[in-house]
Protein backbone atom coordinates (compact mmCIF):
# COMPACT_ATOMS: atom_id res chain seq x y z
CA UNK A 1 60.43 78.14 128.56
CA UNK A 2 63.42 80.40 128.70
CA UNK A 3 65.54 78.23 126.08
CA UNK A 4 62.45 78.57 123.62
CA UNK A 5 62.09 82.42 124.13
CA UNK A 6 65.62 82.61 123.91
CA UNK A 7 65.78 80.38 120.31
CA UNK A 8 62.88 83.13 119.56
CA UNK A 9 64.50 86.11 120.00
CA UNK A 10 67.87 84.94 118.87
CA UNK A 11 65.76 83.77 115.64
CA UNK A 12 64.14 87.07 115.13
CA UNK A 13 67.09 89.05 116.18
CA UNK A 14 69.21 86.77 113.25
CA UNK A 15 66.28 87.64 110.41
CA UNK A 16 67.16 91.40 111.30
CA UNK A 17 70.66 91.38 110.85
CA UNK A 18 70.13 89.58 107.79
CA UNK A 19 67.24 92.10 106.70
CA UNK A 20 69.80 94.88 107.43
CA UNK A 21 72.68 93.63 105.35
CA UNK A 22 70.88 93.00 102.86
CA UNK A 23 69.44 96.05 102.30
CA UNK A 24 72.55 97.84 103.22
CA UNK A 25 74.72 95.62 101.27
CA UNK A 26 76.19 98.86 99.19
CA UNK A 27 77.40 100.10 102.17
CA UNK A 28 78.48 97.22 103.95
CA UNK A 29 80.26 95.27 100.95
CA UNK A 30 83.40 97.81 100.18
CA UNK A 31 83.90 98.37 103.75
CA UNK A 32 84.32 94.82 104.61
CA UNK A 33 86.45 94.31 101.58
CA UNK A 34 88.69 97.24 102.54
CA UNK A 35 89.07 95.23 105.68
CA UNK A 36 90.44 92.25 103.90
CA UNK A 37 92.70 94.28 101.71
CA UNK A 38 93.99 95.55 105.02
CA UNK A 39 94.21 91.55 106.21
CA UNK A 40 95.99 90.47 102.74
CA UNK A 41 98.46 93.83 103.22
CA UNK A 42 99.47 93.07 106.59
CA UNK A 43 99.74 89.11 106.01
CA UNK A 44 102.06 89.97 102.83
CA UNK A 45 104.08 92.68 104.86
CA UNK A 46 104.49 89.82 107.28
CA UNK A 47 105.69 86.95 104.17
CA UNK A 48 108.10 89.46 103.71
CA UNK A 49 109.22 89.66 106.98
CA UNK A 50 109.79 85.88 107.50
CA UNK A 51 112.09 86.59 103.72
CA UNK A 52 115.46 85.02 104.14
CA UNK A 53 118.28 87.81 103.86
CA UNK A 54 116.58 90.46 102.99
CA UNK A 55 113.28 90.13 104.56
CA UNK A 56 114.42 91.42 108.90
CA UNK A 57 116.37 94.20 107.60
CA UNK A 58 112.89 95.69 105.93
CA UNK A 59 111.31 98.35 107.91
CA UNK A 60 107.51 97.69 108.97
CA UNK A 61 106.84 101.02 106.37
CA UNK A 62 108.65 99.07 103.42
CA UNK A 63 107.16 96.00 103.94
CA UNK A 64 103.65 97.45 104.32
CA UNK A 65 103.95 100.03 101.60
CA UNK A 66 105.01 97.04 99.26
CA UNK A 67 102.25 95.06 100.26
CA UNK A 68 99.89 98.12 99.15
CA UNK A 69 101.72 98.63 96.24
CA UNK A 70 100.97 94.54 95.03
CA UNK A 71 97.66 95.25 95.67
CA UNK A 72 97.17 98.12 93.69
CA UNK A 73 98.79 96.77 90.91
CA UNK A 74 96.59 94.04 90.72
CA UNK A 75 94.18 96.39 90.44
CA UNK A 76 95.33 98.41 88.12
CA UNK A 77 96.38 95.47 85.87
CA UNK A 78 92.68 94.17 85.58
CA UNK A 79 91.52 97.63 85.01
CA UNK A 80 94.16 98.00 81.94
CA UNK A 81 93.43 94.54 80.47
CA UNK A 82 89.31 95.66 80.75
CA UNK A 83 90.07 98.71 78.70
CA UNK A 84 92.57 97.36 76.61
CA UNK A 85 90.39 94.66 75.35
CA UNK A 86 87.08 95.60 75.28
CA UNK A 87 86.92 97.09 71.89
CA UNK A 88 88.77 94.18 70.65
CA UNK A 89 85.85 91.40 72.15
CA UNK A 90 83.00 93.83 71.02
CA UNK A 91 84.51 93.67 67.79
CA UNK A 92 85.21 90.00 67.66
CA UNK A 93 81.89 88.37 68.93
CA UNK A 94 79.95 88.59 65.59
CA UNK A 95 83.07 86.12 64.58
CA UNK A 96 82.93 83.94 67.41
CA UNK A 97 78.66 84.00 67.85
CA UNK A 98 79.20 82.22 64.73
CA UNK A 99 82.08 80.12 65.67
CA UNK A 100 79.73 78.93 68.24
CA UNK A 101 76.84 77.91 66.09
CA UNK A 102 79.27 76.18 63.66
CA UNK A 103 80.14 74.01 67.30
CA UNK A 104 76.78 73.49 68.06
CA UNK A 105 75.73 72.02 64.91
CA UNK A 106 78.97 69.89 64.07
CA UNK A 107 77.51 68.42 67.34
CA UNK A 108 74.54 68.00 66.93
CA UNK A 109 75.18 66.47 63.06
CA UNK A 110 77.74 64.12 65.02
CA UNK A 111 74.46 63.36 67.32
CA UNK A 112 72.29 62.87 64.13
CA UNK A 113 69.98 65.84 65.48
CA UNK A 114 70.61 67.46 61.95
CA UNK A 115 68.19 65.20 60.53
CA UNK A 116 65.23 66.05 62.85
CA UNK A 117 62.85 68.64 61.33
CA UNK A 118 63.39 70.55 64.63
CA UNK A 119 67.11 71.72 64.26
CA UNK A 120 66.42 74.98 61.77
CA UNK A 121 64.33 75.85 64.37
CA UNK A 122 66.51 75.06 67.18
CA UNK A 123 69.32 76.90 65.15
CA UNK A 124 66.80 79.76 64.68
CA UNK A 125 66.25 80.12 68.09
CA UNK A 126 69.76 80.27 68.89
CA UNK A 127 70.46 82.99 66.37
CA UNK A 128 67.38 84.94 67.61
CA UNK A 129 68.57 84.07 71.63
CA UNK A 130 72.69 84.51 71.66
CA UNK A 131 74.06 87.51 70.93
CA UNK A 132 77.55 87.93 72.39
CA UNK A 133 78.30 91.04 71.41
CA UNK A 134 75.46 92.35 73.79
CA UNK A 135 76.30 89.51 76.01
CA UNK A 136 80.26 91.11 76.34
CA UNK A 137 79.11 94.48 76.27
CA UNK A 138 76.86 93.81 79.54
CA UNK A 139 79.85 91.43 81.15
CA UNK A 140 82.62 94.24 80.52
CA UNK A 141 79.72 97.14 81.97
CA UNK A 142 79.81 95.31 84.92
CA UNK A 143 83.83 94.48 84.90
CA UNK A 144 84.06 98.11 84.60
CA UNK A 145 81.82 99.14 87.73
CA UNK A 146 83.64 96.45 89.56
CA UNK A 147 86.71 98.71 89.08
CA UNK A 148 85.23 102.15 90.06
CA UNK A 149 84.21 99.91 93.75
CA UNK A 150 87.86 99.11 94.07
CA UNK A 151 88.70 102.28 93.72
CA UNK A 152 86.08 103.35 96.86
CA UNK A 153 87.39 99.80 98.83
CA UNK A 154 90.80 100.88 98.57
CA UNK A 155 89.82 104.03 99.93
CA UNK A 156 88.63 102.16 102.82
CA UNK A 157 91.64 100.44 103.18
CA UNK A 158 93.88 103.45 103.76
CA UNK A 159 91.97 104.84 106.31
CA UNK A 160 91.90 101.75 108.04
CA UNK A 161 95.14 101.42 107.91
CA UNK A 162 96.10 104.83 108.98
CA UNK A 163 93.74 103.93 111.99
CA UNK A 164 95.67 100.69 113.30
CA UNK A 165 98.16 102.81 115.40
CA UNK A 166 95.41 103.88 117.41
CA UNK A 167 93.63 100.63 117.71
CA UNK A 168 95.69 99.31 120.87
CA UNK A 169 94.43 102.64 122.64
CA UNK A 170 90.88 102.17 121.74
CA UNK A 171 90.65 98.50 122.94
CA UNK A 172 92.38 99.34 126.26
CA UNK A 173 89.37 101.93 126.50
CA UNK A 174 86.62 99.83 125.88
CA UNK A 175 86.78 98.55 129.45
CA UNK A 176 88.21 98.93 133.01
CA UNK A 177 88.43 95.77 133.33
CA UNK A 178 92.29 94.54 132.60
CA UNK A 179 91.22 90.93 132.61
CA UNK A 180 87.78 92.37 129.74
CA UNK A 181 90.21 94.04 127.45
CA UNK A 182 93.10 90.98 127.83
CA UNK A 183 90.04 89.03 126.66
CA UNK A 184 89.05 91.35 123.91
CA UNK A 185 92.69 91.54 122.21
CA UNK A 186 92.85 87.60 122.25
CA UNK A 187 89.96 87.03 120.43
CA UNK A 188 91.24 90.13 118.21
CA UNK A 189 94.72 88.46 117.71
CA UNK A 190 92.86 85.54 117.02
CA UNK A 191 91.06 86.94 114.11
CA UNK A 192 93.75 88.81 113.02
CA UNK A 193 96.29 85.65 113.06
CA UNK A 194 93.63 83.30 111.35
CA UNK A 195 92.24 85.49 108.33
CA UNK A 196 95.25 87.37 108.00
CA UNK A 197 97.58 84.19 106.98
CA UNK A 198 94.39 82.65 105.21
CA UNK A 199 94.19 85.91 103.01
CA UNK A 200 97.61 85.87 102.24
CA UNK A 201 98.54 82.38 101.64
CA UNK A 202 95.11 82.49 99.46
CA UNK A 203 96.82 85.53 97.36
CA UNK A 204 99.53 83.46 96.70
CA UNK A 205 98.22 80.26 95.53
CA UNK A 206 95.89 82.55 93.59
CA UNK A 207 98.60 84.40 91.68
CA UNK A 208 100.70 81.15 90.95
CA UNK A 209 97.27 79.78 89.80
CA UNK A 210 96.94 82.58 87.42
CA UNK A 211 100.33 82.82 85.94
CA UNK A 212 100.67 79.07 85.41
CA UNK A 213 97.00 79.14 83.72
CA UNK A 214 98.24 82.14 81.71
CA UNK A 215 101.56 80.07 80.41
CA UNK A 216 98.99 77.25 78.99
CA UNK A 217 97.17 79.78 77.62
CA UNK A 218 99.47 81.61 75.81
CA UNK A 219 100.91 78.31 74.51
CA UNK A 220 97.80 77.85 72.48
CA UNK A 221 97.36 81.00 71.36
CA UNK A 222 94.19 81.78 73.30
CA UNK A 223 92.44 85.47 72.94
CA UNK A 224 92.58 87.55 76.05
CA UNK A 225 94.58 85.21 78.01
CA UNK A 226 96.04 87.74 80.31
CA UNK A 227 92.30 88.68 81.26
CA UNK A 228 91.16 85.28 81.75
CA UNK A 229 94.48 84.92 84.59
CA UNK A 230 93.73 87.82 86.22
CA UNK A 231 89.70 86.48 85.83
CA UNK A 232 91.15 83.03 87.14
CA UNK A 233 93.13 85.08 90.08
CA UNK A 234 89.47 86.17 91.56
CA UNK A 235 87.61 83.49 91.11
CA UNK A 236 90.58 81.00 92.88
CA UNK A 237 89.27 82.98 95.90
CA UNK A 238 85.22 81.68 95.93
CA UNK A 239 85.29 78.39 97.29
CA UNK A 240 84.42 75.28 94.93
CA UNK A 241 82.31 77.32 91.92
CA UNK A 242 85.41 79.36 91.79
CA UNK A 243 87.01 76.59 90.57
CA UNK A 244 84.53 75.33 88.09
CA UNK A 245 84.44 79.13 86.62
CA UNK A 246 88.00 79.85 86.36
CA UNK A 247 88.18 76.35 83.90
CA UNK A 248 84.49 77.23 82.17
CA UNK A 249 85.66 80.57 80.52
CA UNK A 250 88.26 80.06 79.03
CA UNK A 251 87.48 76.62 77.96
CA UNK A 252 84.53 78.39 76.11
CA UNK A 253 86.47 80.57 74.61
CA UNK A 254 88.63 78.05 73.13
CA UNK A 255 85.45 76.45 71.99
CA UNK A 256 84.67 79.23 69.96
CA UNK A 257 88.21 80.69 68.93
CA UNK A 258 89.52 77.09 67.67
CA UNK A 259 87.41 74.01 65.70
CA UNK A 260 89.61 71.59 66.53
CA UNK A 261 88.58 69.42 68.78
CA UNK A 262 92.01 68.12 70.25
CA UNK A 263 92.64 71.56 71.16
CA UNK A 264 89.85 72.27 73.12
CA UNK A 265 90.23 68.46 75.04
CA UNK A 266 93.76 69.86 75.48
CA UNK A 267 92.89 72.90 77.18
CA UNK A 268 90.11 71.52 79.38
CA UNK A 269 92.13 68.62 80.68
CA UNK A 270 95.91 70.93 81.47
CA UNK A 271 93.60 73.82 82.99
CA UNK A 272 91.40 71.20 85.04
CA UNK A 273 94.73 69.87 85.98
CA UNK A 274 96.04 72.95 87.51
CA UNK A 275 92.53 73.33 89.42
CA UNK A 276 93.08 70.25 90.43
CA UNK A 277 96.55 70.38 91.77
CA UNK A 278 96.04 73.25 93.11
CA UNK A 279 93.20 72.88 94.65
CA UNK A 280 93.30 69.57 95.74
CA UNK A 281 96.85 69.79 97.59
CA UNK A 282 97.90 72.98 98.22
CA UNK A 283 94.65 74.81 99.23
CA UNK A 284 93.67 72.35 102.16
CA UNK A 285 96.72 72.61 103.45
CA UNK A 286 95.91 76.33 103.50
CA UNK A 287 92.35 75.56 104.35
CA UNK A 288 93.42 73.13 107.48
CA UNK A 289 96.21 75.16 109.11
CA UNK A 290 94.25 79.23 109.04
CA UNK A 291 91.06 78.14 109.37
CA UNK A 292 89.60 75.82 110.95
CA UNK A 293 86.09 75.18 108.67
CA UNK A 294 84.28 72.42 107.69
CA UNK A 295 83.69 71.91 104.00
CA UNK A 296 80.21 71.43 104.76
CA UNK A 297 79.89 74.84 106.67
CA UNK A 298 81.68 76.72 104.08
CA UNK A 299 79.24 75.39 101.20
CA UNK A 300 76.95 76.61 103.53
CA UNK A 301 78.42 80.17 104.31
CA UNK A 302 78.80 80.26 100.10
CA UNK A 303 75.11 79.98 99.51
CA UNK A 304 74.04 82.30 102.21
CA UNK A 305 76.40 85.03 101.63
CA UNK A 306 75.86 84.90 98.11
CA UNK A 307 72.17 85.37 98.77
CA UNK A 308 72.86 88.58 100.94
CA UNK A 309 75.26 90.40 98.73
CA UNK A 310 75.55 88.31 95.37
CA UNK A 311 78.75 87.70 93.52
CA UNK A 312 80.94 89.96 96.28
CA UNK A 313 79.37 87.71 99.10
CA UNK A 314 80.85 84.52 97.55
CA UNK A 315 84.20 86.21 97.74
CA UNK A 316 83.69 87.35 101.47
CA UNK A 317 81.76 84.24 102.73
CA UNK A 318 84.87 82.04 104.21
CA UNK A 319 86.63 84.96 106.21
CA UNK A 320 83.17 86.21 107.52
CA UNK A 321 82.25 82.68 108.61
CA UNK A 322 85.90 82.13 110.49
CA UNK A 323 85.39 85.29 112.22
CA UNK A 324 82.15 84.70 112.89
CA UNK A 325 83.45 80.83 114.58
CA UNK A 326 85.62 82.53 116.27
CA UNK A 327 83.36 84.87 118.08
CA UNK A 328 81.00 82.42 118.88
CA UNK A 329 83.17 80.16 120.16
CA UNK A 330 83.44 82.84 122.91
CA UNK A 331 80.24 82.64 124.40
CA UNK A 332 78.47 79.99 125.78
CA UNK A 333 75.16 80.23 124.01
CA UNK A 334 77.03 79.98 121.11
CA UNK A 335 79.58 77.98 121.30
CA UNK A 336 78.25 74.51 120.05
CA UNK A 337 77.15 76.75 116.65
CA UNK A 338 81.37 77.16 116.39
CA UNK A 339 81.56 73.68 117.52
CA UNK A 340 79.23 72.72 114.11
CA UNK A 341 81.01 75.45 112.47
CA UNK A 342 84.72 74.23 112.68
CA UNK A 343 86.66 71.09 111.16
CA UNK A 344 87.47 69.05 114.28
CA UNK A 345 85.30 70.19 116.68
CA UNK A 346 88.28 71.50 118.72
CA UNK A 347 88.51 75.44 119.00
């Protein structure tokens, strides 16, 4: 009777939290991303550390203020190549909206659908229904709030950064209990250790995902290729759909800025490649050593975070759920959920 009012509250108690994030999700989202810029910074200042030569003879103030400086960059970089380019697609997708039609019925004349007294309607609709100038102008609305939040998250990341000196203090407050707060810092160091070389290993892969995508873009000649890498950059970090997108996009937009065929096969199969590569080799090996996760629990963790706080949630969902293992794999009511939670069922 205990273990069922126990599953009840600890069921009701879960549909609160989630109630409370979800409505709160404004407030909630750029504070916990500040908190993984503040990860990524300190796992770069620590790459650069670990640097050969150069790397010891940093000071901790370099290394961290170069970290912050890679991250604002980035930043700043998407933000230049929104505004740089957004006149330029608003004033292009008349051309390619009609690019695209000419695709759609080479195909379906390839398909024989031309002959079927259904097509000028089809084609009507698709007139009447896709409109990419309005489609572009909403996307690049949307790019452009996504650049006034980074703004407030990196906000949030200073101040927590000018708050880590005083960190150690407030943890040997919280109890007066030595063998409590000894306790309490190794599950911190824990967390700290495990999302802070996931973040920045995942940075890394990211950017050498990006600039090698950009190089076969460039090759061919593609439109806004430097967007579409730094596009390809954020999307490397959402687990399996990232994937899918960062090869979609700009595979579409070959569809529509080239008719040849070849080209487009081209592009698909050297960008799928790099995914693939990538993703395939160098990310488990990420994946396996930082975090500890099932594939099965992370899928998981994708869908529900995206279902709390949307598109940013996807981003967030794998170092939320390692955290989240690694606190539950401190108590033993909770344990076996880390247990399900991890890889190999060793924590």
């Amino acid at each position: 009777m205990d273990r069922l009012r126990a599953l009840v509250f600890g069921t009701v108690l879960l549909l609160c939290i989630g109630w409370v994030l979800h409505v709160g999700k404004s407030i909630f989202v750029p504070a916990v991303f500040g908190a993984v810029i503040v990860y990524i910074i300190a796992g770069l200042a620590d790459a650069l550390r670990r640097l050969p030569g150069l790397g010891p003879a940093l000071p901790s103030q370099v290394r961290y203020l170069v970290s912050f400086a890679i991250i604002v960059l980035i930043g700043v970089l998407f933000a230049y190549l929104v505004m740089t380019n957004k006149e330029r697609a608003l004033a292009l997708a008349p051309q390619y909206q009609q690019s695209l039609l000419a695709a759609i019925q080479r195909v379906a004349v390839h398909f024989g659908f031309e002959t079927e007294p259904t097509w000028a309607t089809l084609r009507q609709e698709l007139l009447a229904r896709i409109d990419l100038q309005r489609m572009l102008g909403s996307l690049l609305a949307s790019v452009g709030s996504i650049v006034v939040t980074f703004v407030v998250v990196c906000l949030y990341a200073t101040f927590l950064m000018l708050e880590r000196r005083s960190f150690d203090t407030r943890i040997a407050n919280l109890s007066d209990d030595p063998a409590r707060v000894a306790r309490i810092r190794q599950v911190i160091e824990a967390i700290n250790r495990r999302i802070g070389s996931y973040l920045a290993l995942k940075t890394l892969l990211s950017l050498l995902l990006a600039v090698s995508s950009y190089v076969v873009m460039r090759l061919f000649g593609l439109e806004f290729a430097a967007l579409w890498a730094v596009l390809i950059f954020f999307l490397n970090f959402v687990p399996y759909v990232g994937s899918a997108l960062g090869v979609i996009f700009p595979v579409l937009m070959t569809v529509v800025q080239f008719e040849d065929l070849g080209t487009v096969v081209t592009m698909l199969t050297l960008l799928t490649a790099l995914q693939f590569g990538i993703g395939n080799f160098l990310d488990p090996y990420v994946m396996g050593n930082s975090l500890n996760l099932s594939p099965f629990a992370i899928l998981i963790s994708l869908a529900v975070w995206s279902e709390l706080w949307g598109v940013p949630g996807a981003f967030l969902a794998v170092p939320i759920t390692a955290i989240l293992t690694i606190v539950f794999s401190e108590f033993p009511g909770t344990r076996p959920i880390a247990v399900l939670l991890s890889s190999n069922g060793r924590l």
